[in-house]
C-alpha atoms as a PDB file:
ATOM      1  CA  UNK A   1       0.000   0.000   0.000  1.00  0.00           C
ATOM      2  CA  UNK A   2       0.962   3.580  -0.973  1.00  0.00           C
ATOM      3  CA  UNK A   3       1.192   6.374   1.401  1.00  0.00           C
ATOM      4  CA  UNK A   4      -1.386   7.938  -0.835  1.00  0.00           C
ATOM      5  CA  UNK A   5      -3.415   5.033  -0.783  1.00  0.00           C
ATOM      6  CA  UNK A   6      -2.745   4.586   3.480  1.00  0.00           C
ATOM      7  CA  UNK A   7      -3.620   8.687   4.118  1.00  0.00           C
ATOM      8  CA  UNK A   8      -6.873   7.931   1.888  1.00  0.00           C
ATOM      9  CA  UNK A   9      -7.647   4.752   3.818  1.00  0.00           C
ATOM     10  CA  UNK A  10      -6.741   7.039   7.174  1.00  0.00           C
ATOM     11  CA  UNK A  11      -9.376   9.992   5.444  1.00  0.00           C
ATOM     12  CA  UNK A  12     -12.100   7.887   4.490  1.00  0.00           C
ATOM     13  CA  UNK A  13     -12.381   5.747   8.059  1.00  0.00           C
ATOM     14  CA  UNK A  14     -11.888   9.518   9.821  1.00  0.00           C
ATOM     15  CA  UNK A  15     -15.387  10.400   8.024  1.00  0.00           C
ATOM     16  CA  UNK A  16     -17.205   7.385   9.029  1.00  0.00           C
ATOM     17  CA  UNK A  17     -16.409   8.325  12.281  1.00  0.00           C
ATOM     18  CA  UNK A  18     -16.663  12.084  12.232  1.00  0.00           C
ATOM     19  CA  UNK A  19     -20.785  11.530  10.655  1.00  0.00           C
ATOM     20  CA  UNK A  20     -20.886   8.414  12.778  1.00  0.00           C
ATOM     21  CA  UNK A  21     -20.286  10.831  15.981  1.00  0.00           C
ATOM     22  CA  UNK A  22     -22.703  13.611  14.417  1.00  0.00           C
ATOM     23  CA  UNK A  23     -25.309  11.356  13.748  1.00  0.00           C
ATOM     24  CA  UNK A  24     -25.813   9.951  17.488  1.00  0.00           C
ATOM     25  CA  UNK A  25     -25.647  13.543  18.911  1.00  0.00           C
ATOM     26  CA  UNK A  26     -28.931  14.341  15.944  1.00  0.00           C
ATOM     27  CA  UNK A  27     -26.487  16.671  13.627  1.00  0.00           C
ATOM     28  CA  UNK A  28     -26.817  15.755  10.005  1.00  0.00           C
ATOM     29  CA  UNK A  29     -24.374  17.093   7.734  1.00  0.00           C
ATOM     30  CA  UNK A  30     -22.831  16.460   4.068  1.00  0.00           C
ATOM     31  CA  UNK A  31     -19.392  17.132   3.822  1.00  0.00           C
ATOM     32  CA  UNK A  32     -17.092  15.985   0.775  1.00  0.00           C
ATOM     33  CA  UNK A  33     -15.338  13.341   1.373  1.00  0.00           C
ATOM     34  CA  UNK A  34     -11.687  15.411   1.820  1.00  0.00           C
ATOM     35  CA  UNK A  35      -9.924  17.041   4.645  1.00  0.00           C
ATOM     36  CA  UNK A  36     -11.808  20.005   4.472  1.00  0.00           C
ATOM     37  CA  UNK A  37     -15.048  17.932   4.561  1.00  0.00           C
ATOM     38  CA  UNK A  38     -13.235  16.309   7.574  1.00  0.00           C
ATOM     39  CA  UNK A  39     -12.172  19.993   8.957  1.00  0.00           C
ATOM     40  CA  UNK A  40     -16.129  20.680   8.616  1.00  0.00           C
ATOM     41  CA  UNK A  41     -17.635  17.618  10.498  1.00  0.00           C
ATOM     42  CA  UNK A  42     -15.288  18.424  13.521  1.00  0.00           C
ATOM     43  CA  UNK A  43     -16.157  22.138  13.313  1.00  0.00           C
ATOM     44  CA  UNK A  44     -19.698  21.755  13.508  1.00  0.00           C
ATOM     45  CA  UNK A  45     -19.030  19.476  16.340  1.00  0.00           C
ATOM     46  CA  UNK A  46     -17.569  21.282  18.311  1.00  0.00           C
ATOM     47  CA  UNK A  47     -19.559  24.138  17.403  1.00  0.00           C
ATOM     48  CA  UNK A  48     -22.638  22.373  18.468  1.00  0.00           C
ATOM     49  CA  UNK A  49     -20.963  20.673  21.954  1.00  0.00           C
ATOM     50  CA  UNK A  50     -20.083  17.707  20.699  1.00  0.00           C
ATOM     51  CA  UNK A  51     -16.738  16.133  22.123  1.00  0.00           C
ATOM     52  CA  UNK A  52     -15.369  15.128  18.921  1.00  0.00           C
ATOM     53  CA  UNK A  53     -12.318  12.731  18.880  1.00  0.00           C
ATOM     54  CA  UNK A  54      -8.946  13.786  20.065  1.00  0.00           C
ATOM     55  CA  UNK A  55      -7.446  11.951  17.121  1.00  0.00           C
ATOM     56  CA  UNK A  56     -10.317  13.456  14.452  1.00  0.00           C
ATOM     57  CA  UNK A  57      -9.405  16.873  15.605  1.00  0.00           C
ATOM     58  CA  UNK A  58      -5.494  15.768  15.595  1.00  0.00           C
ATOM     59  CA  UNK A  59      -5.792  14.330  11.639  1.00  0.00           C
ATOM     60  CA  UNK A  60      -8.049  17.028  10.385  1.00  0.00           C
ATOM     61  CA  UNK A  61      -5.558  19.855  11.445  1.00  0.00           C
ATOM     62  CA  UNK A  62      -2.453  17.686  10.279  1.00  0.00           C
ATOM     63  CA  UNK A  63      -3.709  17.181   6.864  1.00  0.00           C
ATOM     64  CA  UNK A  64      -5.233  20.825   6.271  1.00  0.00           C
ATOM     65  CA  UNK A  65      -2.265  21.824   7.416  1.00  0.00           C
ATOM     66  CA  UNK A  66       0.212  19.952   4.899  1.00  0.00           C
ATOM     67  CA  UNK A  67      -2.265  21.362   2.407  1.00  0.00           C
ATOM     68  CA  UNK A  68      -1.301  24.860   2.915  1.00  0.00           C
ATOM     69  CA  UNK A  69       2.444  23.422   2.593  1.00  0.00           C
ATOM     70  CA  UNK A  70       1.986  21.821  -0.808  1.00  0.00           C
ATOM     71  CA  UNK A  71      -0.110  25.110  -1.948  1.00  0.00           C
ATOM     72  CA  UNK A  72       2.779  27.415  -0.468  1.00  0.00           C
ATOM     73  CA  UNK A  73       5.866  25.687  -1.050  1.00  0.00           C
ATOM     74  CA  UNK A  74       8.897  27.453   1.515  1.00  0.00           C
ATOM     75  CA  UNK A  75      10.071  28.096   4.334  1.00  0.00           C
ATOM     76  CA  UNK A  76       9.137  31.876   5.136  1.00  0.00           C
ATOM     77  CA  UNK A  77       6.321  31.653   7.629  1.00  0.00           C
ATOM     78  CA  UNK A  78       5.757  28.405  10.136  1.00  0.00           C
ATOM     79  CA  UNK A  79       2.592  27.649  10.840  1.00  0.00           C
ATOM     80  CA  UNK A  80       1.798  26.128  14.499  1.00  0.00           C
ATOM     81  CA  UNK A  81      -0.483  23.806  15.508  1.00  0.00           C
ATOM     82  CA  UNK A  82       0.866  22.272  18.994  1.00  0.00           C
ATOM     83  CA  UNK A  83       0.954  19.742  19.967  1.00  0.00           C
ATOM     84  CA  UNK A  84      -0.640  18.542  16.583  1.00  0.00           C
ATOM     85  CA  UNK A  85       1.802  19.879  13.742  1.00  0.00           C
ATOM     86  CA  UNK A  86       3.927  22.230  12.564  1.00  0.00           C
ATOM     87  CA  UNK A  87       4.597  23.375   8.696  1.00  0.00           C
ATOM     88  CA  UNK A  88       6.816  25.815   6.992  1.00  0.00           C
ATOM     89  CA  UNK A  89       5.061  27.990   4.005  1.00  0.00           C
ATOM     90  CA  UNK A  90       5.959  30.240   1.512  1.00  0.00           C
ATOM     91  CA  UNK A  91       4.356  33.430   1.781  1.00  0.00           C
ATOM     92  CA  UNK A  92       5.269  36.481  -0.400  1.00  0.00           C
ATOM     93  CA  UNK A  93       8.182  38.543  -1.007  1.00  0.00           C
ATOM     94  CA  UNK A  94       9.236  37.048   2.302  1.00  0.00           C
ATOM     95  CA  UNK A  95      13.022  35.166   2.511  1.00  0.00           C
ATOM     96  CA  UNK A  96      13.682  31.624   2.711  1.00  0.00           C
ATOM     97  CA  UNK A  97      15.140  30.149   5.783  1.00  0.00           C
ATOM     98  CA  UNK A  98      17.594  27.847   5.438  1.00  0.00           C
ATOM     99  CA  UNK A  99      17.796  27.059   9.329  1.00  0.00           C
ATOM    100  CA  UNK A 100      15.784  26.587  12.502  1.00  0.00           C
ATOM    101  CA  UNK A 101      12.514  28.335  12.980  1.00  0.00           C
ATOM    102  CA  UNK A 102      11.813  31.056  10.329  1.00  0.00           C
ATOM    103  CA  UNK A 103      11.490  34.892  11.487  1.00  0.00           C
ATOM    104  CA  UNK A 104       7.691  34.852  10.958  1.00  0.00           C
ATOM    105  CA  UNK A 105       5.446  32.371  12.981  1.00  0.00           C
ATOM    106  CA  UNK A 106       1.759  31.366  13.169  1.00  0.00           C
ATOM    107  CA  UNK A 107       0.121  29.970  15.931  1.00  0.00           C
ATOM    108  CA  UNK A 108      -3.132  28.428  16.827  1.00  0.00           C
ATOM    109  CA  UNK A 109      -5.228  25.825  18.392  1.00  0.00           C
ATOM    110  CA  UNK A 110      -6.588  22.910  16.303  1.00  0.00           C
ATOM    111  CA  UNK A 111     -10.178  24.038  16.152  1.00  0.00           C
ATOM    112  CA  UNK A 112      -9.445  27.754  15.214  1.00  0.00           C
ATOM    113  CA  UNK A 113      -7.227  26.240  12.351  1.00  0.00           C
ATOM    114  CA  UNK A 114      -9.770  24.334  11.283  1.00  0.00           C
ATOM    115  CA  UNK A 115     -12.591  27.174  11.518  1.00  0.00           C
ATOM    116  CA  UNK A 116     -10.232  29.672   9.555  1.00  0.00           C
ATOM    117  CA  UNK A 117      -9.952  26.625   6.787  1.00  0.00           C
ATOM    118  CA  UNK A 118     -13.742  26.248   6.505  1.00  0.00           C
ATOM    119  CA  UNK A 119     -14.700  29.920   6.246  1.00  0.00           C
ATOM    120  CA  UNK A 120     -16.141  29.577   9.845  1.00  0.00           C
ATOM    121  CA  UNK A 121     -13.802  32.181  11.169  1.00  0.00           C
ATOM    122  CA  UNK A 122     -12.264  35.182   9.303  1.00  0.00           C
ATOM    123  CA  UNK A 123      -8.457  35.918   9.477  1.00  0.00           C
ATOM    124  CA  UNK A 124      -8.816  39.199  11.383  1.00  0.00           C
ATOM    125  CA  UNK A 125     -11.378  37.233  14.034  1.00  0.00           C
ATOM    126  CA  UNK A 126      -8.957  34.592  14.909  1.00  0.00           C
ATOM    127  CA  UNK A 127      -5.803  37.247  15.224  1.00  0.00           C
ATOM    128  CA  UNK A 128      -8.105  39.616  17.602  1.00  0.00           C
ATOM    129  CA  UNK A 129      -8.715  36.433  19.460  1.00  0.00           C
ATOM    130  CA  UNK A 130      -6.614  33.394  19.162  1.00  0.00           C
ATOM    131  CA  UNK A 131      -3.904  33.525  16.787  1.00  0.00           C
ATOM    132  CA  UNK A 132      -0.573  34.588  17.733  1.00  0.00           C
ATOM    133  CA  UNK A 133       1.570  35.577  14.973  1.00  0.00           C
ATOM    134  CA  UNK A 134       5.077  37.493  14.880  1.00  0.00           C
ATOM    135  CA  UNK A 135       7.037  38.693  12.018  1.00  0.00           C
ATOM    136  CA  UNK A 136       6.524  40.575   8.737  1.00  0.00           C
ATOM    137  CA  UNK A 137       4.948  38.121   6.796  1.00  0.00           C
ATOM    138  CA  UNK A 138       2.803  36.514   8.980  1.00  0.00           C
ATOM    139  CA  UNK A 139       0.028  37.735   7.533  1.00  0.00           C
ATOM    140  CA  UNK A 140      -2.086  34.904   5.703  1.00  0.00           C
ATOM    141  CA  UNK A 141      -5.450  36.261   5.292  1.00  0.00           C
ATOM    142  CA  UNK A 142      -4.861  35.760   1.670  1.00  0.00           C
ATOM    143  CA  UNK A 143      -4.759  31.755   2.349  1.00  0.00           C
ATOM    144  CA  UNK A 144      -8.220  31.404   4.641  1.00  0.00           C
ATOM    145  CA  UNK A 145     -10.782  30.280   3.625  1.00  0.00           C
ATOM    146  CA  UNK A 146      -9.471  27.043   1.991  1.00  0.00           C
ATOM    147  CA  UNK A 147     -11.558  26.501  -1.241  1.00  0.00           C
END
């Protein structure tokens, strides 16, 4: 087996669970079957009071979040995610680091992440309330919503 074929297997049995967890607490909801479908179940979850797994919350972030790596290929702004993941990203005019943590950093919980990937939460909500970021070009407003 692949690792494409093993992070599909990994998606797909996430979003049995995910609707499986929905479903018992009376939320119905179609999502596409992809991370941000995944990144939506757990949203409106949580949004609704529903404990939603540890490990659904843990994979959704992870994968949205190597998303916004292979979109923005670099190493200018890192994205945090603790103590789920952390990705380096291209972002503008800014300069590639070569070593250690770049000058411009991004940090969140895992369900603001995810809410700034579905369109639940704009860039300039989560920064006046729970993103940190430092640095020039930490700025990616131009990334959120994921479409």
């Amino acid at each position: 087996m692949t690792v494409a074929e093993r992070r599909r297997r990994e998606l797909d049995e996430a979003l049995v669970r995910a609707r499986a967890t929905l479903v018992a607490h009376g939320i119905e909801l179609r999502a596409e079957p992809s991370e941000l479908g995944l990144a939506r179940m757990v949203v409106a979850g949580e949004l609704s009071s529903v404990v939603m797994s540890p490990d659904l919350v843990a994979l959704a972030a992870r994968m949205l979040a190597q998303r916004v790596a292979t979109a923005r290929p670099g190493r200018t702004v890192e994205v945090r995610i603790p103590p789920y993941v952390a990705v380096q990203v291209g972002h503008g005019q800014g300069p590639t680091h070569t070593r250690g943590t770049p000058p411009s950093v991004i940090e969140t919980d895992a369900l603001t992440f995810l809410r700034l990937a579905t369109g639940d939460l704009t860039w300039e909500q989560a920064v006046a309330t729970s993103v940190r970021i430092s640095g020039v070009h930490a700025d990616l407003s131009d990334v959120f919503p994921f479409g």
